[in-house]
C-alpha atoms as a PDB file:
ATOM      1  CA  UNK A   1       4.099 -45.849 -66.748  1.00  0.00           C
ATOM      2  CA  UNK A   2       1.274 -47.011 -69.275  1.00  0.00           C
ATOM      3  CA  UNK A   3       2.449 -48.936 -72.057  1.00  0.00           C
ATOM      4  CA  UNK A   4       0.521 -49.495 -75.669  1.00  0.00           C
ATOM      5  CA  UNK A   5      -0.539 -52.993 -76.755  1.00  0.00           C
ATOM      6  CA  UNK A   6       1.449 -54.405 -79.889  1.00  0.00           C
ATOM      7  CA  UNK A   7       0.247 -56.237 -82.617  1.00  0.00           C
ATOM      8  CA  UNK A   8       1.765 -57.423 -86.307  1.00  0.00           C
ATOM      9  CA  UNK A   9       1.532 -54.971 -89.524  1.00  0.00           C
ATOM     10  CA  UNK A  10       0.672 -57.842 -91.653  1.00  0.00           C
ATOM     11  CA  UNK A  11       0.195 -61.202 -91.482  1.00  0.00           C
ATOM     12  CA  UNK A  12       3.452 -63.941 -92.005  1.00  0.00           C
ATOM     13  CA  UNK A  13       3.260 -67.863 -92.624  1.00  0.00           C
ATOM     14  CA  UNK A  14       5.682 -70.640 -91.512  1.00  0.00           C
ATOM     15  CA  UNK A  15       5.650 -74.573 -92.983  1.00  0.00           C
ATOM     16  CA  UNK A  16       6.931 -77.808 -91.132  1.00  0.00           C
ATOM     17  CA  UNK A  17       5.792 -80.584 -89.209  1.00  0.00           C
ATOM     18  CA  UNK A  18       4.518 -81.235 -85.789  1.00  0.00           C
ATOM     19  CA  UNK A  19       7.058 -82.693 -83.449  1.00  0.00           C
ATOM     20  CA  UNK A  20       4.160 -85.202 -82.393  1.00  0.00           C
ATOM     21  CA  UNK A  21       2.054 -86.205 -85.244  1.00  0.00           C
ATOM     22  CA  UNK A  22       4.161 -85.669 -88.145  1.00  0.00           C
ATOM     23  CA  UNK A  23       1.784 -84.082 -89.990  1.00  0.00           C
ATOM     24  CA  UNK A  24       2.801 -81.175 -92.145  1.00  0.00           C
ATOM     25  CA  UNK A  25       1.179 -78.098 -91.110  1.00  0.00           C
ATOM     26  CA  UNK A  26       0.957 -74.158 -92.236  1.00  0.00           C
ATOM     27  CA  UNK A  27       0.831 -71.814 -89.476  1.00  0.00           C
ATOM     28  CA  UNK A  28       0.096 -68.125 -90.865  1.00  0.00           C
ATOM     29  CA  UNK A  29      -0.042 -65.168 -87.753  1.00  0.00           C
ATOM     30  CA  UNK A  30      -2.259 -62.781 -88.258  1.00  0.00           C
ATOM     31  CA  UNK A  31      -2.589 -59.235 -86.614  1.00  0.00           C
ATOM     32  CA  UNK A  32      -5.605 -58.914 -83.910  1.00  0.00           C
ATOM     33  CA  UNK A  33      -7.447 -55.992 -82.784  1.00  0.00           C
ATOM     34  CA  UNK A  34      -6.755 -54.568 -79.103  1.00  0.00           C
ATOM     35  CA  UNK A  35      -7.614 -56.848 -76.296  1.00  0.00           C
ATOM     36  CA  UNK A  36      -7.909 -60.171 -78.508  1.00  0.00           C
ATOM     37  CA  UNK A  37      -4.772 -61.459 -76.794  1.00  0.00           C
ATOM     38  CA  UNK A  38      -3.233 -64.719 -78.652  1.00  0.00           C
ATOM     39  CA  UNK A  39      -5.422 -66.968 -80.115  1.00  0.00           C
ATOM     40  CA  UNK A  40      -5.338 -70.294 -82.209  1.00  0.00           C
ATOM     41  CA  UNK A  41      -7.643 -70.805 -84.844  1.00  0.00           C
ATOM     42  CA  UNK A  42      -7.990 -74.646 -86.602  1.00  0.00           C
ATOM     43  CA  UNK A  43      -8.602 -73.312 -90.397  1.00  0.00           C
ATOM     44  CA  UNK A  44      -8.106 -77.090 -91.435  1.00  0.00           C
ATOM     45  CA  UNK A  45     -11.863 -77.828 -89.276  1.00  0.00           C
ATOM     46  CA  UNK A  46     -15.036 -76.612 -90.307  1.00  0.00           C
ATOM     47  CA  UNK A  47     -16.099 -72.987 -89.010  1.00  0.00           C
ATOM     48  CA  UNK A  48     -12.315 -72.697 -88.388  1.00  0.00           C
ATOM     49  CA  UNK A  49     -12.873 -72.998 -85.014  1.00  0.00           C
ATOM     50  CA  UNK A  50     -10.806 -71.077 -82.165  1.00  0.00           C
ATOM     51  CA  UNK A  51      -8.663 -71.444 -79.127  1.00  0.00           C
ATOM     52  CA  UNK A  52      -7.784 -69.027 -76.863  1.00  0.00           C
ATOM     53  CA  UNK A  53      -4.384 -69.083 -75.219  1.00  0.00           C
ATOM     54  CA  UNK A  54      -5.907 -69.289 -71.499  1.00  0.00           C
ATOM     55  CA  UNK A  55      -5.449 -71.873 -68.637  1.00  0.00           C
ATOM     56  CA  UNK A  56      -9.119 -72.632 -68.719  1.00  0.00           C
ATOM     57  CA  UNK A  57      -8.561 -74.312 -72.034  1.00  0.00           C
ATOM     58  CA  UNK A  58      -5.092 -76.169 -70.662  1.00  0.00           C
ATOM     59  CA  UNK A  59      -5.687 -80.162 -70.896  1.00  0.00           C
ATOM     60  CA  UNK A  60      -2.315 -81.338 -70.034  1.00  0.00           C
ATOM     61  CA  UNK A  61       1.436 -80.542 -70.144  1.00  0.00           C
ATOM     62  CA  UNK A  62       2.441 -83.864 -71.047  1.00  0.00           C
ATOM     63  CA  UNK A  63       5.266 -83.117 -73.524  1.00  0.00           C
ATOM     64  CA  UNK A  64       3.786 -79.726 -74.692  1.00  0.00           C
ATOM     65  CA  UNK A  65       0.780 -77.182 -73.031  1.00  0.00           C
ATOM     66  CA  UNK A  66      -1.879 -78.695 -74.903  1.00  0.00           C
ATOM     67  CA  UNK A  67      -5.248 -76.647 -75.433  1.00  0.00           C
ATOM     68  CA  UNK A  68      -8.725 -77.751 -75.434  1.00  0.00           C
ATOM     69  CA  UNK A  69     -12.177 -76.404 -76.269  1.00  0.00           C
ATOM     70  CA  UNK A  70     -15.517 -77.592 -77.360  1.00  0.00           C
ATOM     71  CA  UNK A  71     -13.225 -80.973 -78.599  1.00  0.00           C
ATOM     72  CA  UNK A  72     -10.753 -78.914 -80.679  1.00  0.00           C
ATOM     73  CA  UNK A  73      -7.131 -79.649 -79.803  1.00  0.00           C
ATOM     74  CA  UNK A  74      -3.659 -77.195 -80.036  1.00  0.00           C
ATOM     75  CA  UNK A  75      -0.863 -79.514 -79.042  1.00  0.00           C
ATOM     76  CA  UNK A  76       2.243 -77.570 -78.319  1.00  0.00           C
ATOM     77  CA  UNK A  77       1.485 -74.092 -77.896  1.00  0.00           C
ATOM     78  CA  UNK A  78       4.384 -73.076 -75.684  1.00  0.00           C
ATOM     79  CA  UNK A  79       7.069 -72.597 -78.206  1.00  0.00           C
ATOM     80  CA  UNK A  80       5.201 -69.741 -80.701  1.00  0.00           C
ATOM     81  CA  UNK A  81       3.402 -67.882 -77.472  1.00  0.00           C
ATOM     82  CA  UNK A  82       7.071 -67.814 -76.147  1.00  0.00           C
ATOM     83  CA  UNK A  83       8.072 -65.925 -79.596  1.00  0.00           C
ATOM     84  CA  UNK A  84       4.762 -63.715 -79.114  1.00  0.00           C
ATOM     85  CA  UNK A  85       5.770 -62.722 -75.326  1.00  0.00           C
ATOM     86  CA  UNK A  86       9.400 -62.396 -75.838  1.00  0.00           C
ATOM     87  CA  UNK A  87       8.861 -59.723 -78.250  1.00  0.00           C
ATOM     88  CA  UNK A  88       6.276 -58.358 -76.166  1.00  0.00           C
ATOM     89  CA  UNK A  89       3.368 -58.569 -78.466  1.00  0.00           C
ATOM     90  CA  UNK A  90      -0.542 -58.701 -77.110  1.00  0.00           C
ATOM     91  CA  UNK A  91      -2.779 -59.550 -80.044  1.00  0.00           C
ATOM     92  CA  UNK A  92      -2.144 -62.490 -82.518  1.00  0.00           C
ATOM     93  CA  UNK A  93      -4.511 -65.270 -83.924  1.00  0.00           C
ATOM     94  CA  UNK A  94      -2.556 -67.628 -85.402  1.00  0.00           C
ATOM     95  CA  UNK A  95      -3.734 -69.967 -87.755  1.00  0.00           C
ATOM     96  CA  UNK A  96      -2.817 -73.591 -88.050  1.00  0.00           C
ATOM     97  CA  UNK A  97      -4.449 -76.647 -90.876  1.00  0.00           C
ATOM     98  CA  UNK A  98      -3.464 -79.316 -88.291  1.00  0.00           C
ATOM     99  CA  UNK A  99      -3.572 -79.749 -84.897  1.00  0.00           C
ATOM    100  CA  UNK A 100      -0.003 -78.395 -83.412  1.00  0.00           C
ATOM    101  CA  UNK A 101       2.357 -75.719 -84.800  1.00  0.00           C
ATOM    102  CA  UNK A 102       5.615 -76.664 -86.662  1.00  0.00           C
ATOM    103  CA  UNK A 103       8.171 -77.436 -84.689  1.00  0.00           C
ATOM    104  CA  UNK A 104      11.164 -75.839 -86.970  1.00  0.00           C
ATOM    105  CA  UNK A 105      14.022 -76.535 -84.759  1.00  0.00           C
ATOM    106  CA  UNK A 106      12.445 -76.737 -81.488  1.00  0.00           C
ATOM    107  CA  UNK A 107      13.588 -73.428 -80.344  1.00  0.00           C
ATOM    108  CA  UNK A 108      11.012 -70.031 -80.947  1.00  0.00           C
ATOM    109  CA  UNK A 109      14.002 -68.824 -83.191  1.00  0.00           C
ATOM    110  CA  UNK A 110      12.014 -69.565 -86.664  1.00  0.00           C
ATOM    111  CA  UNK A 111       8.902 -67.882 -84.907  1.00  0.00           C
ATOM    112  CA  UNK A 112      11.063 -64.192 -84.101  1.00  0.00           C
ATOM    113  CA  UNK A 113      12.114 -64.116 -87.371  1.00  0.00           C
ATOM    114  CA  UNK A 114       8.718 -64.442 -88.912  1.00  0.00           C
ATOM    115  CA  UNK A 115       7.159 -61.752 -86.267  1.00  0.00           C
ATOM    116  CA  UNK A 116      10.117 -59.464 -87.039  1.00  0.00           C
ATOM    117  CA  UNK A 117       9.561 -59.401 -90.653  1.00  0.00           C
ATOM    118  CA  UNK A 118       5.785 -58.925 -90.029  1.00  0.00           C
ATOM    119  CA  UNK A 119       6.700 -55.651 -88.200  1.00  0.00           C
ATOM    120  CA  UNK A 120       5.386 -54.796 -85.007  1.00  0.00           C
ATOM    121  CA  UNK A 121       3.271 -52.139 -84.400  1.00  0.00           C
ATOM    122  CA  UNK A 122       1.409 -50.037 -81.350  1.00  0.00           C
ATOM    123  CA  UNK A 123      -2.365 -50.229 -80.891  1.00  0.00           C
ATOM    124  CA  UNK A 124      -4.565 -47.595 -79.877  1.00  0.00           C
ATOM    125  CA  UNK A 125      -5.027 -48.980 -76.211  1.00  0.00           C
ATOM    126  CA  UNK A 126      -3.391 -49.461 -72.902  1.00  0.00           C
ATOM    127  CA  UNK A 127      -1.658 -52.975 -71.790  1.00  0.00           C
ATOM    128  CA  UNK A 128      -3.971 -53.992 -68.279  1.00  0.00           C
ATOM    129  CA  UNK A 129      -0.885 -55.336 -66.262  1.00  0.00           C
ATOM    130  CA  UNK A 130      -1.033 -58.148 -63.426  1.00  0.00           C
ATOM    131  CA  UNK A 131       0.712 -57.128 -60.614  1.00  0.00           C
ATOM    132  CA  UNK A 132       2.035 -59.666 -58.061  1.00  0.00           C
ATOM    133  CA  UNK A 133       1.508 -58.921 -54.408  1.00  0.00           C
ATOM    134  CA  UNK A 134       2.167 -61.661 -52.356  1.00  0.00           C
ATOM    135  CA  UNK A 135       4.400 -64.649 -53.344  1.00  0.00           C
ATOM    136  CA  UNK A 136       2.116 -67.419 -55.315  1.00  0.00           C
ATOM    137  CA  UNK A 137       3.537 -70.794 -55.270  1.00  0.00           C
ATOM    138  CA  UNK A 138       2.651 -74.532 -56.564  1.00  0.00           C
ATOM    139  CA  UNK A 139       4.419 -77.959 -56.370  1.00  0.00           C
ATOM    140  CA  UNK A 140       3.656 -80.865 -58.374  1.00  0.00           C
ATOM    141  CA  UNK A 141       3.588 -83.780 -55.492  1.00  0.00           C
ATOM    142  CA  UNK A 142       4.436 -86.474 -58.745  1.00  0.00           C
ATOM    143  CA  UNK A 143       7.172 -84.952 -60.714  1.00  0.00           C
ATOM    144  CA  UNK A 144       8.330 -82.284 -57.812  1.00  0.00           C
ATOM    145  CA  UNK A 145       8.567 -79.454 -60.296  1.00  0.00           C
ATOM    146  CA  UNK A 146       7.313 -75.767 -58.708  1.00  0.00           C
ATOM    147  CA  UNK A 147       6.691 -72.563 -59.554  1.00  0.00           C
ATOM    148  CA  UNK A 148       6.874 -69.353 -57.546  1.00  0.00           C
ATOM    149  CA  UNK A 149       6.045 -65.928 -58.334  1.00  0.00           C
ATOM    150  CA  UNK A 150       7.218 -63.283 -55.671  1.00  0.00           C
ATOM    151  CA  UNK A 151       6.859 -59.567 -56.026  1.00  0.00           C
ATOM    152  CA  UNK A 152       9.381 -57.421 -57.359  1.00  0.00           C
ATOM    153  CA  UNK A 153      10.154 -53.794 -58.791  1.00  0.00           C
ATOM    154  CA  UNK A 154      12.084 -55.738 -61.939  1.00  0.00           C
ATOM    155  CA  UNK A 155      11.480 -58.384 -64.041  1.00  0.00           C
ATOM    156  CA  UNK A 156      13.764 -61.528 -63.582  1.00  0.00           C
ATOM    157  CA  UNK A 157      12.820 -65.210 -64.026  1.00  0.00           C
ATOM    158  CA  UNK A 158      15.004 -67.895 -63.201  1.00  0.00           C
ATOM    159  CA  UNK A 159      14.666 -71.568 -63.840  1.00  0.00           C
ATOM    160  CA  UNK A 160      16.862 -74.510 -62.561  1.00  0.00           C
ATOM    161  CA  UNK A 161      16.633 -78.238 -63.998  1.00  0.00           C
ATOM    162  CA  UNK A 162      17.443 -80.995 -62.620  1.00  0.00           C
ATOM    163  CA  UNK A 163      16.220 -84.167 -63.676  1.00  0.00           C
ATOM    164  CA  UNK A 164      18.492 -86.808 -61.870  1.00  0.00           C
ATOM    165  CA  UNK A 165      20.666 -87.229 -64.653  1.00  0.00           C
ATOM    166  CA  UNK A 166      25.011 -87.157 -64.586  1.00  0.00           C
ATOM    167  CA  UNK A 167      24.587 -86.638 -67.889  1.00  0.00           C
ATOM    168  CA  UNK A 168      22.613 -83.235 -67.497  1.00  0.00           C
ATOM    169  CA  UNK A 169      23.542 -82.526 -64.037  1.00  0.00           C
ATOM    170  CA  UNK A 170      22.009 -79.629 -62.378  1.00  0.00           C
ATOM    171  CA  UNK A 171      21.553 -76.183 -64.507  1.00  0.00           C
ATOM    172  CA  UNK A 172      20.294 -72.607 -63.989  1.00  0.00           C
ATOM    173  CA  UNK A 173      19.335 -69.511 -66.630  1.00  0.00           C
ATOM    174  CA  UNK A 174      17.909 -66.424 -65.846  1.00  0.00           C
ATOM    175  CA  UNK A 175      16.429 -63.617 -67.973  1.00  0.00           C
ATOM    176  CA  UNK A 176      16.077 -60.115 -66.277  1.00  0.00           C
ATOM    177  CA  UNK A 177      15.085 -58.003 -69.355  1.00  0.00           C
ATOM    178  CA  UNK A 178      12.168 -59.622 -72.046  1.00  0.00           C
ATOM    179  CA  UNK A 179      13.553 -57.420 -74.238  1.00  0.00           C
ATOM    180  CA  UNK A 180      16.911 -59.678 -73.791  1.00  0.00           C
ATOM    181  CA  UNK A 181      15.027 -62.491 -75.267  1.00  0.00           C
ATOM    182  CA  UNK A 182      15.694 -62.863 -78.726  1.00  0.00           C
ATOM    183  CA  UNK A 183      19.749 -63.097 -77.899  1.00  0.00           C
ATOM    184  CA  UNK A 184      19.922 -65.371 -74.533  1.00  0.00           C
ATOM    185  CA  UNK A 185      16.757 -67.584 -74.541  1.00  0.00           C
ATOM    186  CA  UNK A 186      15.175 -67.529 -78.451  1.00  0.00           C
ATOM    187  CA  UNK A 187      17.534 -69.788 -79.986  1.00  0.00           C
ATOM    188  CA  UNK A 188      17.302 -72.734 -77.164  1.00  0.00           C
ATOM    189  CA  UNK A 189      16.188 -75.982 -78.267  1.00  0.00           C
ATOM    190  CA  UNK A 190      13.437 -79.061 -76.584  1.00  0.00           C
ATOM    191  CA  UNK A 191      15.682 -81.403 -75.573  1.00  0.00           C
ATOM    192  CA  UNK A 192      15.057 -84.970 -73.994  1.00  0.00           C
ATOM    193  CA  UNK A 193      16.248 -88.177 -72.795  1.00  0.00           C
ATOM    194  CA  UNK A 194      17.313 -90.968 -74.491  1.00  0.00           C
ATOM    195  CA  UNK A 195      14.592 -93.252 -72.163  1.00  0.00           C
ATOM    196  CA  UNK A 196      12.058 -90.741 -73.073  1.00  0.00           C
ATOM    197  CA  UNK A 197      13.003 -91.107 -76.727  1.00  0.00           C
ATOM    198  CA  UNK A 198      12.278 -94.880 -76.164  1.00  0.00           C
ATOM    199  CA  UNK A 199       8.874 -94.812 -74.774  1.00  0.00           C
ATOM    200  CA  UNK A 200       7.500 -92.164 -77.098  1.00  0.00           C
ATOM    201  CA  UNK A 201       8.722 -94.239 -80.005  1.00  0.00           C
ATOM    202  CA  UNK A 202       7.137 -97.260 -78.338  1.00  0.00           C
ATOM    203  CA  UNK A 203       3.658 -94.754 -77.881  1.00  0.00           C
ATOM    204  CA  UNK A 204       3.975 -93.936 -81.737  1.00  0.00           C
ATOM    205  CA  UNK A 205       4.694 -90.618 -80.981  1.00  0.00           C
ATOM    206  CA  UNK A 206       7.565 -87.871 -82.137  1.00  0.00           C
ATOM    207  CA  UNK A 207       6.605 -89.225 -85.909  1.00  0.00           C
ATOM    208  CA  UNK A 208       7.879 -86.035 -86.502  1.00  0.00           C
ATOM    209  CA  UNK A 209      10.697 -85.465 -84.444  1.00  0.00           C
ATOM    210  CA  UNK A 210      14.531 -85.908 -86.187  1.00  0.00           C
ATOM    211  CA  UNK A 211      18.025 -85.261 -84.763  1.00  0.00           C
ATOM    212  CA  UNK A 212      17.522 -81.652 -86.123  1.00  0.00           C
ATOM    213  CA  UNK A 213      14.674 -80.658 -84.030  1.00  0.00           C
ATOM    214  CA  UNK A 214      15.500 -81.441 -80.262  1.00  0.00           C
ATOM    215  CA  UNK A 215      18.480 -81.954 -78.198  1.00  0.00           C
ATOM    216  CA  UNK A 216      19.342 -86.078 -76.754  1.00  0.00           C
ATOM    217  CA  UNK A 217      20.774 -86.676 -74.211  1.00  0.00           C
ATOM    218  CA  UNK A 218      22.116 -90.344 -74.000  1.00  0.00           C
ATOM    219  CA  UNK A 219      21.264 -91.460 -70.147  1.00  0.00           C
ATOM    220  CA  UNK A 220      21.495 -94.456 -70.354  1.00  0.00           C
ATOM    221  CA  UNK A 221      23.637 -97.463 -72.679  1.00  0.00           C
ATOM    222  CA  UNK A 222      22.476 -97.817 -76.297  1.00  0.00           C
ATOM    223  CA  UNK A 223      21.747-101.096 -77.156  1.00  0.00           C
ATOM    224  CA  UNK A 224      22.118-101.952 -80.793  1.00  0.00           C
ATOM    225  CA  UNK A 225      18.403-102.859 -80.826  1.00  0.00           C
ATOM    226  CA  UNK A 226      17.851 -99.074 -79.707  1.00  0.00           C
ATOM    227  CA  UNK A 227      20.433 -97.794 -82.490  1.00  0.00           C
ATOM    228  CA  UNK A 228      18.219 -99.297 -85.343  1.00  0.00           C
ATOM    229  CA  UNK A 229      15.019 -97.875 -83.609  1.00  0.00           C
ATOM    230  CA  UNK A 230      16.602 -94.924 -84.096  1.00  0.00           C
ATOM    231  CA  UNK A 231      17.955 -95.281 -87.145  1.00  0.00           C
ATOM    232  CA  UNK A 232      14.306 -96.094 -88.748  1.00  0.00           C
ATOM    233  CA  UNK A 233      12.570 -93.409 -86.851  1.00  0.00           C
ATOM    234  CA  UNK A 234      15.187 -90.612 -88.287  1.00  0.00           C
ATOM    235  CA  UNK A 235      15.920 -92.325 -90.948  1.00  0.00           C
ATOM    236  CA  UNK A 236      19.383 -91.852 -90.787  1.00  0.00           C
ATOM    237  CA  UNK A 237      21.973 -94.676 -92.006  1.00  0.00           C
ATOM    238  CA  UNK A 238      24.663 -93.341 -89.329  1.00  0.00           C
ATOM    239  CA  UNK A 239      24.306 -92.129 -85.248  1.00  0.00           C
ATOM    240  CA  UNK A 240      26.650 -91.582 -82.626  1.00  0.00           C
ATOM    241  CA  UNK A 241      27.031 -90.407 -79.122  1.00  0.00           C
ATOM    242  CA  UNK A 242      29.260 -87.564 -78.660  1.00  0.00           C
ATOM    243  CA  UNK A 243      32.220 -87.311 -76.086  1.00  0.00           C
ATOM    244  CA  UNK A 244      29.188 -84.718 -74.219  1.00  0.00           C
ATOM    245  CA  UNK A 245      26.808 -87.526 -74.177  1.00  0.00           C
ATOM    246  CA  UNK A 246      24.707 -85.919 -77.233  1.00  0.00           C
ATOM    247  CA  UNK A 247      23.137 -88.041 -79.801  1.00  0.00           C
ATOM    248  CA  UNK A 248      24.431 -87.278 -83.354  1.00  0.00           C
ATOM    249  CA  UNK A 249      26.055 -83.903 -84.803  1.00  0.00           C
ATOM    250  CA  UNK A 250      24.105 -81.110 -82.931  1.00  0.00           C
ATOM    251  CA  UNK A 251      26.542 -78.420 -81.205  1.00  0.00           C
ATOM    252  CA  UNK A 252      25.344 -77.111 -77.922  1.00  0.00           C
ATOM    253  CA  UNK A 253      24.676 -73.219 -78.485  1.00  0.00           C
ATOM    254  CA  UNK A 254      24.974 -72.729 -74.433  1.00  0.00           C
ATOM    255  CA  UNK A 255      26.229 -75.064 -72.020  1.00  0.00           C
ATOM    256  CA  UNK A 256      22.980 -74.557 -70.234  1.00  0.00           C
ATOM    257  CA  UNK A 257      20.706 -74.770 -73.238  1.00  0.00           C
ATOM    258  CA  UNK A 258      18.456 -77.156 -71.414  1.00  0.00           C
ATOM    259  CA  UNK A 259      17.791 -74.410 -68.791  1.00  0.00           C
ATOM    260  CA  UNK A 260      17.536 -71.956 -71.146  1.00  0.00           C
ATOM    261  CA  UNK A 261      14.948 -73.614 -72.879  1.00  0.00           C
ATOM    262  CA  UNK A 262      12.636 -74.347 -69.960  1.00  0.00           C
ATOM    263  CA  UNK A 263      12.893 -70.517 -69.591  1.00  0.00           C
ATOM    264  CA  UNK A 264      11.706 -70.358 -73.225  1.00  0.00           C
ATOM    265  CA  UNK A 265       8.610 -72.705 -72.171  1.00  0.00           C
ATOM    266  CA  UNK A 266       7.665 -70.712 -68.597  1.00  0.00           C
ATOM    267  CA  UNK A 267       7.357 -67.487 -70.951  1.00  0.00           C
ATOM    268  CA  UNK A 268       5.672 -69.565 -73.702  1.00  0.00           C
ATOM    269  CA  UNK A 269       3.109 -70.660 -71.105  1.00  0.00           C
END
């Protein structure tokens, strides 16, 4: 059954920071003619040079799928692609005056709500689909993450974390509809580790990360020298652990949010 390629009626903006550099940035999405897929363009550079969303242009996935060409950088692309996909739209270029989108409250839930209001619309040509025919696999010898893609009649993807941690334990989520989205996978949030908090403090990074904009989970004791770290980086006069091991006053909005939101990323990417 041939399905149309989707685009925006009109274009939308979005402010914050990025999670990494702290830099304000505007992001406006714009529609795109048929077969443009999703691009980036860097409006804040001279010739507002552009990115496409394609592996080729992948330079790492440290923290974020980072993009790279000709020397122009995307940092964290996964999170507004994931919006783009979920809703099944083909075409956007997506404008940002820094070098990574804003990370709003590290979920794609801010992103929906912008496309949504933009309106979505049919284009005058045929989606070319990518059918899988014999199971594809890869495993990361380092880390041990892997991803397989087996053939199917229905769409389902299912991701399981498990990082080693009590704290976290072991968690699964599945999506078998994209259309089911915007309810079960939208609204999950980045999350991280309280050791991982530590070193990318000590690397200068998450300048613009707060308690607001990502999930931590406490692995490990808290010194009082790490509670002032904190304190100073969030600048926030009070933090606690809760009973669920979670830094501060953010409520879990599944028990399996972490999951969830690595399902969020594998659509994203």
């Amino acid at each position: 059954m041939s399905k149309k390629q989707k685009t925006i009626k009109e274009k939308v903006s979005l402010s914050g920071v990025g999670i990494h550099t702290g830099k304000t940035v505007n992001m406006t999405i714009k529609p795109a003619p048929v077969n443009h897929g999703f691009a980036f363009s860097r409006v804040d550079l001279e010739g507002s040079p552009i990115i496409e969303a394609k592996v080729e242009y992948v330079v790492n996935t440290q923290r974020g799928t980072n993009l790279e060409k000709n020397g122009v950088q995307i940092q964290t692309s996964e999170h507004v692609l994931a919006a783009a996909v979920g809703l099944d739209i083909d075409n956007l270029l997506i404008e940002l005056d820094s070098p990574e989108p804003p990370i709003m409250d590290g979920s794609s839930k801010y992103f929906v709500e912008a496309l949504e209001k933009a309106g979505i619309e049919d284009q005058d040509a045929e989606i070319e689909e990518y059918v899988v025919k014999e199971i594809i696999s890869f495993k990361d010898e380092i880390t041990g993450s892997e991803i397989i893609l087996m053939p199917s009649d229905n769409y389902e993807i299912t991701t399981m974390v498990d990082f080693g941690t009590k704290i976290l334990g072991t968690q699964n989520a599945t999506l078998d509809k994209i259309s089911d989205f915007k309810e079960e996978i939208a609204d999950a949030r980045t999350f991280s580790f309280l050791h991982e908090i530590e070193m990318l403090l000590e690397n200068d990074l998450i300048k613009g990360g707060d308690l607001n904009n990502a999930i931590v989970y406490v692995d490990k004791e808290l010194s009082s020298g790490t509670m002032e770290k904190l304190k100073k980086a969030f600048k926030k006069e009070n933090i606690s652990v809760k009973p669920n091991g979670i830094l501060d006053n953010l409520t879990l909005h599944w028990a399996n949010e972490a999951a969830r939101h690595k399902l969020l990323d594998v659509i994203g990417d």
